[in-house]
C-alpha atoms as a PDB file:
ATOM      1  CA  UNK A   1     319.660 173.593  48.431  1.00  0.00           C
ATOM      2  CA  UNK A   2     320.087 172.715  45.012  1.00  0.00           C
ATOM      3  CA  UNK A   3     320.781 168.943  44.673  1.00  0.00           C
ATOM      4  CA  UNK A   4     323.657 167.664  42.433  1.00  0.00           C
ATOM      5  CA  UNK A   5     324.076 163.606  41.145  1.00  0.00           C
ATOM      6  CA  UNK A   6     327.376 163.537  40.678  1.00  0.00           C
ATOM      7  CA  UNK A   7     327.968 164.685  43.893  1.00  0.00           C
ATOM      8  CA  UNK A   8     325.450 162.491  45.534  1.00  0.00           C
ATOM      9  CA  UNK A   9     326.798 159.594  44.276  1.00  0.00           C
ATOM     10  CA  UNK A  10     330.455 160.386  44.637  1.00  0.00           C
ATOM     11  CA  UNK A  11     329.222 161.101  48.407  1.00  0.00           C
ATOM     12  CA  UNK A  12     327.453 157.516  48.586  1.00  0.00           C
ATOM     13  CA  UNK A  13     330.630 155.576  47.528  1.00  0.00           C
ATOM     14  CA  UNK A  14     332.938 157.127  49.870  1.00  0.00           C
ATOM     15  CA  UNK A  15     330.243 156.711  52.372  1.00  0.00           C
ATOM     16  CA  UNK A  16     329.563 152.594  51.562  1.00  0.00           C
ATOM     17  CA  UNK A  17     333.749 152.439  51.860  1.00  0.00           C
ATOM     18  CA  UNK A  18     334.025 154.222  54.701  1.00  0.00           C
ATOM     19  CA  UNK A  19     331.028 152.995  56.394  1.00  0.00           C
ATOM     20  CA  UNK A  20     332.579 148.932  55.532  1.00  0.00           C
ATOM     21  CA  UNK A  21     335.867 149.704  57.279  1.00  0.00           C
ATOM     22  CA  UNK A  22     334.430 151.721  60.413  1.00  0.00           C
ATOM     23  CA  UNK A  23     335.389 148.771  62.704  1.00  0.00           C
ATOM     24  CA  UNK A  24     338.939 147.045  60.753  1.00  0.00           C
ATOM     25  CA  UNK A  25     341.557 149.180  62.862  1.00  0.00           C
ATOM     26  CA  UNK A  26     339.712 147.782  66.233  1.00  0.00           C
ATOM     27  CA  UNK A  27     339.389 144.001  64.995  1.00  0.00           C
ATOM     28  CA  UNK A  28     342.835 142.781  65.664  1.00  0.00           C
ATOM     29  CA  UNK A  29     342.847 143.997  69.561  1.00  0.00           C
ATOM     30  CA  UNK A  30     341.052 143.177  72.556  1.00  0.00           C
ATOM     31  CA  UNK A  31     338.137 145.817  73.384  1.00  0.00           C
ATOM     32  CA  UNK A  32     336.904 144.148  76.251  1.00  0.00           C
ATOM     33  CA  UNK A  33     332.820 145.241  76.781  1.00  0.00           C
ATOM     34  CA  UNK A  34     333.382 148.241  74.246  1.00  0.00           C
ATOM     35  CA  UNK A  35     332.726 151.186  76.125  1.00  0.00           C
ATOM     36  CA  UNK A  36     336.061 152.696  75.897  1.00  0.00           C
ATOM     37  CA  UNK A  37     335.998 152.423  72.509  1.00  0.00           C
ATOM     38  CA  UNK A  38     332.345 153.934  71.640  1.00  0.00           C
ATOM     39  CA  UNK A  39     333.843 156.911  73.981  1.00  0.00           C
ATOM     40  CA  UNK A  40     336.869 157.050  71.917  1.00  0.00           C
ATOM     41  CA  UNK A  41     335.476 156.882  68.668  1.00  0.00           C
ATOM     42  CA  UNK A  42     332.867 159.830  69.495  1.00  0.00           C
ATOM     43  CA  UNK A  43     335.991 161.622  70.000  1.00  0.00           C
ATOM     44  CA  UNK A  44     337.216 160.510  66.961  1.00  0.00           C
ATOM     45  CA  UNK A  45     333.730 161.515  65.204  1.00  0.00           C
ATOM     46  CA  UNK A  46     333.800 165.074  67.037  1.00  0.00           C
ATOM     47  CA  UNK A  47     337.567 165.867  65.332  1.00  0.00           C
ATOM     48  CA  UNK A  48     336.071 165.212  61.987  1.00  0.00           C
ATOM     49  CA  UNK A  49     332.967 167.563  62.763  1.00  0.00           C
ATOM     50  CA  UNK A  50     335.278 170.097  64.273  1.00  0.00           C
ATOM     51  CA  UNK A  51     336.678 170.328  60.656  1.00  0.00           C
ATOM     52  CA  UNK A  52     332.854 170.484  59.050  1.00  0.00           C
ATOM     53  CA  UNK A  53     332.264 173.157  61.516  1.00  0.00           C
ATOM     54  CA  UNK A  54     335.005 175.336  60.406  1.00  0.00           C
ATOM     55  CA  UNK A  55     334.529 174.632  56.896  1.00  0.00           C
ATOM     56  CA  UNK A  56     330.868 175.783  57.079  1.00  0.00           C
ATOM     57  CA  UNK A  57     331.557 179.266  58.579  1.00  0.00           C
ATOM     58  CA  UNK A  58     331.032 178.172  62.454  1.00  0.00           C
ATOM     59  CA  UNK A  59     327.047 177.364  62.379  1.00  0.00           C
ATOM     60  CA  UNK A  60     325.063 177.790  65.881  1.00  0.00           C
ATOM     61  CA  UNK A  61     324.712 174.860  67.877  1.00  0.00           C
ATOM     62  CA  UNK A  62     321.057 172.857  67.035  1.00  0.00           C
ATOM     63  CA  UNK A  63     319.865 170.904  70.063  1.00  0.00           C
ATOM     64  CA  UNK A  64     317.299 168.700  68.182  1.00  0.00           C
ATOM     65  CA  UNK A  65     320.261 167.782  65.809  1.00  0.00           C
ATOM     66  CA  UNK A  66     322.010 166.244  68.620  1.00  0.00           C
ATOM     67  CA  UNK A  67     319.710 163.519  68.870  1.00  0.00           C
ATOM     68  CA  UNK A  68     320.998 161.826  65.987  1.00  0.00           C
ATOM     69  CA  UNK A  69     324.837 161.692  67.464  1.00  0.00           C
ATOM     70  CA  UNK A  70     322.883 160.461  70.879  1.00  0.00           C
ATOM     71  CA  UNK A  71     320.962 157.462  68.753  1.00  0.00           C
ATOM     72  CA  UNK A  72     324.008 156.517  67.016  1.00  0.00           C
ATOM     73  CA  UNK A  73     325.873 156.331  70.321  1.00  0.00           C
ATOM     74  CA  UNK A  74     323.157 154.617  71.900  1.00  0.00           C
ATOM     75  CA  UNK A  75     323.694 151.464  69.245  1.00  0.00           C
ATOM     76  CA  UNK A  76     327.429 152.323  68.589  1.00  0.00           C
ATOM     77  CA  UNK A  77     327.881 151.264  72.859  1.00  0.00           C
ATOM     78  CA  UNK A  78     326.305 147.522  71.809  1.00  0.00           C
ATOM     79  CA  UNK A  79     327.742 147.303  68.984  1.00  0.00           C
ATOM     80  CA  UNK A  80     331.301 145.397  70.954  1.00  0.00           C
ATOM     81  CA  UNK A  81     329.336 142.764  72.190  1.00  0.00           C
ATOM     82  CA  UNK A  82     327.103 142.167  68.976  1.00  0.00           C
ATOM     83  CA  UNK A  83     330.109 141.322  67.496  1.00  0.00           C
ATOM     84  CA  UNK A  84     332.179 139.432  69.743  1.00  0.00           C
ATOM     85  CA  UNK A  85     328.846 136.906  70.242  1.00  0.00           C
ATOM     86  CA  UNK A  86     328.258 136.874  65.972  1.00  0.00           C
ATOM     87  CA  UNK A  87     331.110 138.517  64.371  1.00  0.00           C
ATOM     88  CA  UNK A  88     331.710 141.718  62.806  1.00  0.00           C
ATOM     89  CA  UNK A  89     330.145 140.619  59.228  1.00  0.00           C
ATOM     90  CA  UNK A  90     327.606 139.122  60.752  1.00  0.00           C
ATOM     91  CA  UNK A  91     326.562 141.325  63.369  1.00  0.00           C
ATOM     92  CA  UNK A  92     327.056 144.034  60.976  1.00  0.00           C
ATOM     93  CA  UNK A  93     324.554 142.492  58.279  1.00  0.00           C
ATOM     94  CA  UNK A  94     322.216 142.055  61.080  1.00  0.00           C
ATOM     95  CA  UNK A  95     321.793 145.665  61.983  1.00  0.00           C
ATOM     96  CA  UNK A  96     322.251 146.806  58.690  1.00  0.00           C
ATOM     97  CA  UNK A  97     319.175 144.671  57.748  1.00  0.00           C
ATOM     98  CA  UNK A  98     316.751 146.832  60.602  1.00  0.00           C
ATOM     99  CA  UNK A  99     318.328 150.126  59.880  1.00  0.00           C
ATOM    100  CA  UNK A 100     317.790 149.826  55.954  1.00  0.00           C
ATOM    101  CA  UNK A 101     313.840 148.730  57.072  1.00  0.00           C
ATOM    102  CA  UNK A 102     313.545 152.024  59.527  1.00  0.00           C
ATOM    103  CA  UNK A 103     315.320 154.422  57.088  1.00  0.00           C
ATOM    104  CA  UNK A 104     313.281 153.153  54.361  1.00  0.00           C
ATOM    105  CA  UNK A 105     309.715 153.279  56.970  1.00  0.00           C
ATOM    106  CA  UNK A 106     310.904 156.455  57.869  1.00  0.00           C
ATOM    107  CA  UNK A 107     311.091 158.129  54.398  1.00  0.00           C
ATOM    108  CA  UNK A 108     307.992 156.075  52.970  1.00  0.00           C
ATOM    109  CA  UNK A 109     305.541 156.879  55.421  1.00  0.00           C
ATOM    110  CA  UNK A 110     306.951 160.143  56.765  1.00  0.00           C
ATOM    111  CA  UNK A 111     307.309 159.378  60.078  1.00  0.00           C
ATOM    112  CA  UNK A 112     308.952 161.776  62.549  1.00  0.00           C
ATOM    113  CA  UNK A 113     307.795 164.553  61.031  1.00  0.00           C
ATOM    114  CA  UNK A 114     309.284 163.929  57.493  1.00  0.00           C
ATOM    115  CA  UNK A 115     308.152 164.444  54.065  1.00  0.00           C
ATOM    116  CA  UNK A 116     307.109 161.261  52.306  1.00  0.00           C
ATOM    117  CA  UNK A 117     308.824 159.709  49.397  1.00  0.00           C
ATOM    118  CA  UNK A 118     306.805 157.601  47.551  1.00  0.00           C
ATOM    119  CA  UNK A 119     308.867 154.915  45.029  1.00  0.00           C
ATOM    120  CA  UNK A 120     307.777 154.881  41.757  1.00  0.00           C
ATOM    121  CA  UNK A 121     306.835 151.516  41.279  1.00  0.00           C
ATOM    122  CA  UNK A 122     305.814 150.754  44.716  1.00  0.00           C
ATOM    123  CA  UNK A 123     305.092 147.458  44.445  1.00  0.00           C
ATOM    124  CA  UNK A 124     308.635 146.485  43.640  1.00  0.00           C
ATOM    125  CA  UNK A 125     309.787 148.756  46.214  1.00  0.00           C
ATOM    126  CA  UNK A 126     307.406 146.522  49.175  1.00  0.00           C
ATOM    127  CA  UNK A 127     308.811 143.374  47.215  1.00  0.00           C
ATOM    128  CA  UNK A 128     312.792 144.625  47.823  1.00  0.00           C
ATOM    129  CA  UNK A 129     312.177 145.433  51.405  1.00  0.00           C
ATOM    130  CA  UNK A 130     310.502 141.700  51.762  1.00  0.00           C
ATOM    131  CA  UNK A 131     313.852 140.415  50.241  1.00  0.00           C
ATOM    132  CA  UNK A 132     316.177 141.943  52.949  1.00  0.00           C
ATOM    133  CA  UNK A 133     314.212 140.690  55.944  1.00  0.00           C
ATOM    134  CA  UNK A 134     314.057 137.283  54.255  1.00  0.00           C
ATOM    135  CA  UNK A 135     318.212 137.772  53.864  1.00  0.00           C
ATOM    136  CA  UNK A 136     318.062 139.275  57.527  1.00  0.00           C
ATOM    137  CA  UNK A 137     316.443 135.809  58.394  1.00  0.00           C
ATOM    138  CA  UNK A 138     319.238 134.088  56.617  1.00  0.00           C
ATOM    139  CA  UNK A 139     322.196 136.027  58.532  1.00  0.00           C
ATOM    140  CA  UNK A 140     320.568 135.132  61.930  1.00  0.00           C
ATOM    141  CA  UNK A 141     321.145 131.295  61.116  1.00  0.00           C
ATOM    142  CA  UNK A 142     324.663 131.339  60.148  1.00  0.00           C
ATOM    143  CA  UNK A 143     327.435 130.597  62.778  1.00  0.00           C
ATOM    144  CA  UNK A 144     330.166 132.488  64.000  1.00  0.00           C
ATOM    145  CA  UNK A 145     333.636 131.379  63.841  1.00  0.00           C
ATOM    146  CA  UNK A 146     335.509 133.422  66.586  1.00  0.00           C
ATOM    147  CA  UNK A 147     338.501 135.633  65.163  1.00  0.00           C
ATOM    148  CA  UNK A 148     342.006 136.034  67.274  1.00  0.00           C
ATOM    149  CA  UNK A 149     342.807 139.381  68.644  1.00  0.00           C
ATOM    150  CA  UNK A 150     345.950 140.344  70.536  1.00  0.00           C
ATOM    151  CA  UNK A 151     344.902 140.819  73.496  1.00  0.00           C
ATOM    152  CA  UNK A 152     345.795 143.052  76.683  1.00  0.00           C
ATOM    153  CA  UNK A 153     348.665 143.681  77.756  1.00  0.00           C
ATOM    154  CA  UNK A 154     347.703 142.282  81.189  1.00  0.00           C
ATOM    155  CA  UNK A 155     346.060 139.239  79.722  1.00  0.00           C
ATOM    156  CA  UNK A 156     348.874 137.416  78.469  1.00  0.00           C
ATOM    157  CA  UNK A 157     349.467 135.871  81.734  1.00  0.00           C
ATOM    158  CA  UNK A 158     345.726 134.770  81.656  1.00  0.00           C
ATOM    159  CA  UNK A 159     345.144 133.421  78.367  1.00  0.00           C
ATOM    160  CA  UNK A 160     345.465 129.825  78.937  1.00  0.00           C
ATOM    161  CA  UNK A 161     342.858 130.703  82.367  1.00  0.00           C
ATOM    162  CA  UNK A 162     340.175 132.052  79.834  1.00  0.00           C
ATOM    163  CA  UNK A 163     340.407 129.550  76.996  1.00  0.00           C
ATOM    164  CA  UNK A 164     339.744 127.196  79.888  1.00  0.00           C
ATOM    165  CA  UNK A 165     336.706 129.127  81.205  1.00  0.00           C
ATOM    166  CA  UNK A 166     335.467 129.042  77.288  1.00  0.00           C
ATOM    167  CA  UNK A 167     335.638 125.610  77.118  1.00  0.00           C
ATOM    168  CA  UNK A 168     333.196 125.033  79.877  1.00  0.00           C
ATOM    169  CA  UNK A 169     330.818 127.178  78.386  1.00  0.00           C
ATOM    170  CA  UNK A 170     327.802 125.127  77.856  1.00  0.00           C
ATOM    171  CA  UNK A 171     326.002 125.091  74.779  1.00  0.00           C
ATOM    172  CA  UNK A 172     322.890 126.583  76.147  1.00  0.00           C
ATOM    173  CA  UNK A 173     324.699 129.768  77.729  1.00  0.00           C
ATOM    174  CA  UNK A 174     326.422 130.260  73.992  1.00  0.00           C
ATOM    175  CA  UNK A 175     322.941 129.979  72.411  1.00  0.00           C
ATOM    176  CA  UNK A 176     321.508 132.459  75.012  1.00  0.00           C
ATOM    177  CA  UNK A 177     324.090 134.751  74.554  1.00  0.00           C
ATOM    178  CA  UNK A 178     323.545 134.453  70.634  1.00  0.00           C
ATOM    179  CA  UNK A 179     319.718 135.066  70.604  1.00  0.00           C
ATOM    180  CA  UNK A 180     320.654 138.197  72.953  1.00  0.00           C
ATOM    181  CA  UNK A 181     323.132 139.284  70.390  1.00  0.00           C
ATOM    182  CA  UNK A 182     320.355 139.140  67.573  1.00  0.00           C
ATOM    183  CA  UNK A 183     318.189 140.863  69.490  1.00  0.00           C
ATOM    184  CA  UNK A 184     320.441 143.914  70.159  1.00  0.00           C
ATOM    185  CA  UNK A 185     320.790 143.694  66.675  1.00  0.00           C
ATOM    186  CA  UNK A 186     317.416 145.140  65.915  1.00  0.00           C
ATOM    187  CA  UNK A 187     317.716 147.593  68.961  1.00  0.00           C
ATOM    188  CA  UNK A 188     320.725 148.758  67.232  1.00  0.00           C
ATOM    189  CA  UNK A 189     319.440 149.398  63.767  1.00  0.00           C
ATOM    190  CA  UNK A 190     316.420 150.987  65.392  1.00  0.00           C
ATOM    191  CA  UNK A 191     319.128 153.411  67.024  1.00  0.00           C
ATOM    192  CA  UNK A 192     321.129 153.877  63.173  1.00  0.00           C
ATOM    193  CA  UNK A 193     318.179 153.677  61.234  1.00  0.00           C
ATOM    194  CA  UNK A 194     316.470 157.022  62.982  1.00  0.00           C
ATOM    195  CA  UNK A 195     320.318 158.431  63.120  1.00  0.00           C
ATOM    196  CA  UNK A 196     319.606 161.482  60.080  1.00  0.00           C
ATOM    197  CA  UNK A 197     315.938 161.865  60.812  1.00  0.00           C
ATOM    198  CA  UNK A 198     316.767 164.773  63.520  1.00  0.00           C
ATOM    199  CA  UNK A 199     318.813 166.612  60.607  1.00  0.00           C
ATOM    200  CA  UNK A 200     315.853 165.493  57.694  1.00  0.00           C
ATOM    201  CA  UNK A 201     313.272 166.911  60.005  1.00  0.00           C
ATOM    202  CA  UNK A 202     315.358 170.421  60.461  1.00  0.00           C
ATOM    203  CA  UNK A 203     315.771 170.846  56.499  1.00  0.00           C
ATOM    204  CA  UNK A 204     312.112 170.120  55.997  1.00  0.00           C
ATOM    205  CA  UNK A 205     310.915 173.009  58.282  1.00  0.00           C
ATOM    206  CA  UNK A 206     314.071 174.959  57.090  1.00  0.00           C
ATOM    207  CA  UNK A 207     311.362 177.315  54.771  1.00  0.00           C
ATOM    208  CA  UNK A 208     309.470 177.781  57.518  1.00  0.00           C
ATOM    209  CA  UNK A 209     311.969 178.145  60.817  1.00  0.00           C
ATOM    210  CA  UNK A 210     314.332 180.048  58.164  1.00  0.00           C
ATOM    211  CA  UNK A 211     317.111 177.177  59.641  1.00  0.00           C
ATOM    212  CA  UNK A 212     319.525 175.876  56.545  1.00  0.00           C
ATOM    213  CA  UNK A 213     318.361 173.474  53.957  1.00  0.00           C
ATOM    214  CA  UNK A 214     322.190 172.326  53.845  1.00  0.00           C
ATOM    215  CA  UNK A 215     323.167 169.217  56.444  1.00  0.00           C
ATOM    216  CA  UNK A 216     326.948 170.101  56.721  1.00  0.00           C
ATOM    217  CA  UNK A 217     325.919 172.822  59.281  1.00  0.00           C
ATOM    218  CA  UNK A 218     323.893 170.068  61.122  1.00  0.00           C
ATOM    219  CA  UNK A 219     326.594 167.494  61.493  1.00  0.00           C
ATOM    220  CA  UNK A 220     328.788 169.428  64.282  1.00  0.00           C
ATOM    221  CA  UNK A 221     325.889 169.216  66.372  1.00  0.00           C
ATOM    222  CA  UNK A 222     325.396 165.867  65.355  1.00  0.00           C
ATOM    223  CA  UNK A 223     328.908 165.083  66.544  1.00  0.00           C
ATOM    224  CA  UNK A 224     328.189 167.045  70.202  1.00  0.00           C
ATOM    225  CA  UNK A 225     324.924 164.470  70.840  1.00  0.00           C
ATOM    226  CA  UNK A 226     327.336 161.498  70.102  1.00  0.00           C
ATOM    227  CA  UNK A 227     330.168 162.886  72.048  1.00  0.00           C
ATOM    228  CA  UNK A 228     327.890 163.893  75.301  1.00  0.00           C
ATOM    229  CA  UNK A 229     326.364 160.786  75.258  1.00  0.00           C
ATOM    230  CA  UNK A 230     329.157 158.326  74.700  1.00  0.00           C
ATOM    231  CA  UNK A 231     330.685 160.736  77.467  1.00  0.00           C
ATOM    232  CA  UNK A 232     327.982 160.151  80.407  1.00  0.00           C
ATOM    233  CA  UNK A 233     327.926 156.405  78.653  1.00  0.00           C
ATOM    234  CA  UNK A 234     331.509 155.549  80.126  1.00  0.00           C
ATOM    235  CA  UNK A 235     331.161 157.795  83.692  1.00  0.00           C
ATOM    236  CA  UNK A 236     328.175 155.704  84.731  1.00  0.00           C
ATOM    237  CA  UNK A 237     329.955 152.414  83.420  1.00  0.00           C
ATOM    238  CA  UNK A 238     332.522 153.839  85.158  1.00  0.00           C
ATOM    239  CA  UNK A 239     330.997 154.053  88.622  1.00  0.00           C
ATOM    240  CA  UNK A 240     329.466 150.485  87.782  1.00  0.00           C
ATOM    241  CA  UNK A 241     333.038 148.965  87.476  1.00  0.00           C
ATOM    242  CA  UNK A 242     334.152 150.958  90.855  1.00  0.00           C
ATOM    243  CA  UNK A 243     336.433 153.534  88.818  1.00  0.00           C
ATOM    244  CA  UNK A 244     337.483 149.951  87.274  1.00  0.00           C
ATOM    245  CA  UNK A 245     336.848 149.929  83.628  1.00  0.00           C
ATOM    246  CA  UNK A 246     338.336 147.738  81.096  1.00  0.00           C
ATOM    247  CA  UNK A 247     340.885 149.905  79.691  1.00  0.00           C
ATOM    248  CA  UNK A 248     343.352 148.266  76.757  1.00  0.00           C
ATOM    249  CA  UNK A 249     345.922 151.087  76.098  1.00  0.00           C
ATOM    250  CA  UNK A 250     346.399 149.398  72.742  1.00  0.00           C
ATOM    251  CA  UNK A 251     343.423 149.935  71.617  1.00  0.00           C
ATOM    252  CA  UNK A 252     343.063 153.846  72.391  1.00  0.00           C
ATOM    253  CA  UNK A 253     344.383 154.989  68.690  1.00  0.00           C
ATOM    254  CA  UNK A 254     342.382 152.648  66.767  1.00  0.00           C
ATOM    255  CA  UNK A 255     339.212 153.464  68.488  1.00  0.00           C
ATOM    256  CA  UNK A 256     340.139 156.797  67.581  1.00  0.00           C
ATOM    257  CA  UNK A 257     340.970 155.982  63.898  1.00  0.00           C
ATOM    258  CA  UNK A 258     337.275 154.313  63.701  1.00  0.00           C
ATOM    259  CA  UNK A 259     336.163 157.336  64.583  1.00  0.00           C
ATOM    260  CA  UNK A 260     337.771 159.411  62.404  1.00  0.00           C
ATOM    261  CA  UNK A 261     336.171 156.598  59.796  1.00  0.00           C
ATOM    262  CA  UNK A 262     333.136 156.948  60.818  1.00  0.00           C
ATOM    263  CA  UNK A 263     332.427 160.624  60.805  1.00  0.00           C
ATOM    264  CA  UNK A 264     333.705 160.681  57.210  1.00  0.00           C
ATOM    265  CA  UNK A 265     331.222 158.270  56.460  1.00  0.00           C
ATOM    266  CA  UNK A 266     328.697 159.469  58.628  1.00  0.00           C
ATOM    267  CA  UNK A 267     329.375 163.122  56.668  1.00  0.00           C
ATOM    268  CA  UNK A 268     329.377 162.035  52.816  1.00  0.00           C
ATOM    269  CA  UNK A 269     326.165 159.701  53.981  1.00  0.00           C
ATOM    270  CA  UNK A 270     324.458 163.250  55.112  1.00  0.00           C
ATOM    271  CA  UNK A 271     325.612 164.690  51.671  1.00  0.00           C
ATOM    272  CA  UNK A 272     323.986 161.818  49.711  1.00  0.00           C
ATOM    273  CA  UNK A 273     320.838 161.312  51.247  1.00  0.00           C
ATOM    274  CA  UNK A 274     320.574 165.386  50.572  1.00  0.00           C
ATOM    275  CA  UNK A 275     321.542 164.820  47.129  1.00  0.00           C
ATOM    276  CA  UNK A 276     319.789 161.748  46.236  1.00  0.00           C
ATOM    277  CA  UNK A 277     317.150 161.360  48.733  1.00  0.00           C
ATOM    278  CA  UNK A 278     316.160 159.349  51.896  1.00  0.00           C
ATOM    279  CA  UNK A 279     314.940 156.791  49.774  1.00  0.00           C
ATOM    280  CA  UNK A 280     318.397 155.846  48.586  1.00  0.00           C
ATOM    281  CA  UNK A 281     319.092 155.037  52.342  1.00  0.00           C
ATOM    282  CA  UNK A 282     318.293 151.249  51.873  1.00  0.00           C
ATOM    283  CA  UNK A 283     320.703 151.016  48.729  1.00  0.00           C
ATOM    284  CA  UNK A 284     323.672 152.734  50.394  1.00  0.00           C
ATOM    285  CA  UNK A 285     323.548 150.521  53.575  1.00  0.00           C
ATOM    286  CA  UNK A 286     323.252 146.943  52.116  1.00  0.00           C
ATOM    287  CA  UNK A 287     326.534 147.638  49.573  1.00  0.00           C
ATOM    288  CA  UNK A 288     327.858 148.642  53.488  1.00  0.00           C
ATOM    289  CA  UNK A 289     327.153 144.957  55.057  1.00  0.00           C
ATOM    290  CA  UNK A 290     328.523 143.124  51.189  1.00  0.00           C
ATOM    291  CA  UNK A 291     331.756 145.559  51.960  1.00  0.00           C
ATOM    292  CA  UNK A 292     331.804 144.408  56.182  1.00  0.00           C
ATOM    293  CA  UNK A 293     330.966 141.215  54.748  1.00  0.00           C
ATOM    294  CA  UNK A 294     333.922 140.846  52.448  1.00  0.00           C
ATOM    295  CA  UNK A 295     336.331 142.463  54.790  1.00  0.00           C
ATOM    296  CA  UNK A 296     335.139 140.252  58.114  1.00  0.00           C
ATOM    297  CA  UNK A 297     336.468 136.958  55.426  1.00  0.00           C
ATOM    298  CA  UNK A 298     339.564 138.446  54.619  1.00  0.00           C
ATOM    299  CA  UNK A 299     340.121 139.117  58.604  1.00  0.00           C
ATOM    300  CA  UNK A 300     339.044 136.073  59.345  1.00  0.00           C
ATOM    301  CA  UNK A 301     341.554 134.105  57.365  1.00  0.00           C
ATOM    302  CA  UNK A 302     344.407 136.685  58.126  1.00  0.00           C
ATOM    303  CA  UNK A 303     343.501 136.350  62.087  1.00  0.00           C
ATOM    304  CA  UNK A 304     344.511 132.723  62.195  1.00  0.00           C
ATOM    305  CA  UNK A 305     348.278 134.189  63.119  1.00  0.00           C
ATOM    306  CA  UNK A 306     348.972 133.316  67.393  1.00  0.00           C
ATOM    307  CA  UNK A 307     349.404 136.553  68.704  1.00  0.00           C
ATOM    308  CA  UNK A 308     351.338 135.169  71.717  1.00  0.00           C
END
């Protein structure tokens, strides 16, 4: 397909906007372990590709597309508990950080199947990716500060119970659960940072499986391998919890609204990587973490308000 800057870059700033505010509509309520919202906003996703599916004249269904909507929902399930233990700007830089390394691995070495992309100046282009797992290193050391969400409807009777249990947390158990949280961090970028090579890989044997060399009809399958998986996610969490799970009513439209965010995003970042190239991965997702960055202060200082 013939590639277009303008469009590209139009396509990366919605993207780096959209991408920044995936998670603001969920931040002010409780979302308990997370799962019901990573099922929710896969439905959310799969509404936005039901509209790219329609608008690209009702494509077949492509099975090894799927796998990217199946790695994003494989990091999009941690992603709760990430940033409950370091915050949403900081958990956010975090993972941002390891998927900017893979997506940039990915397109520089050709891995997965994908053609390479060598930078022009490649020493400068080693030198950048040094400088974001130095700032990586950074992000790990700074503390969290604990925003104030409303929080169940059921919990309001327990509040004063929990703050209790909190305060008898012991240092070490806070620590562990931090050094966890980093570490899912890196599982999680792992997940996003592989989440277009499916699609990459289908356009680059597009001459020769006669497939399209166009994403949009990609992304509704994309949306099905998120969907599926977020799906068979929340049964077997389900059957963990007993037919239990942590279910906060109030949070059931936002999740959806993320969603909705996200597949926007995750659509217009298709678009520009086809327009601009993989290599411009790196670029699109650390203005993402300044944006989550700048938006996790701002809640921060609104989130001071007592929701009881």
């Amino acid at each position: 397909m013939e590639q277009s800057v303008p469009i590209g870059i139009i396509s990366g700033i919605v993207s780096t906007v959209t991408f920044g505010s995936t998670y603001v509509p969920v931040r002010w309520f409780e979302a308990g372990d997370g799962l019901y919202f990573q099922w929710l906003m896969a439905i959310g996703q799969f509404m936005v590709g039901m509209v790219v599916l329609a608008s690209s004249g009702w494509p077949p269904i492509y099975p090894v597309a799927m796998l990217g909507g199946v790695f994003f929902t494989l990091g999009n399930a941690l992603t709760v508990y990430i940033m409950d233990g370091l915050g949403m700007a900081i958990g956010s830089l975090m993972w941002n950080t390891v998927t900017c390394v893979c997506g940039w691995a990915v397109s520089r070495f050709g891995l997965f199947g994908t053609p390479k992309m060598i930078p022009h100046d490649n020493i400068m282009n080693v030198i950048g990716v040094l400088i974001v797992c130095v700032g990586g290193c950074f992000f790990a050391t700074i503390k969290h500060h604990p925003m104030k969400v409303r929080p169940a409807p059921w919990q309001f009777d327990i509040i004063l119970e929990d703050e209790k249990v909190e305060a008898l947390q012991t240092n070490s158990s806070k620590l562990g659960k931090r050094l966890l949280c980093l570490f899912l961090t890196v599982v999680v970028g792992a997940f996003y940072g592989n989440v277009l090579t499916p699609i990459n890989y289908l356009i680059t044997k597009s001459g020769e499986t006669g497939m399209p060399a166009d994403v949009a009809p990609y992304f509704f399958s994309h949306c099905i391998g998120a969907v599926l998986t977020a799906t068979i996610i929340f049964m077997f969490y389900s059957i963990y919890r007993k037919n239990r799970p942590f279910i906060n009513p109030e949070i059931t439209l936002p999740s959806l609204t993320s969603g909705i965010i996200y597949g926007i995003a995750m659509c217009t970042f298709f678009m520009a990587n086809q327009h601009l190239g993989q290599g411009k991965w790196d670029v699109i997702q650390l203005i993402t973490g300044i944006i989550v960055t700048i938006i996790g202060i701002a809640l921060t200082s609104v989130s001071k308000v007592n929701f009881q």
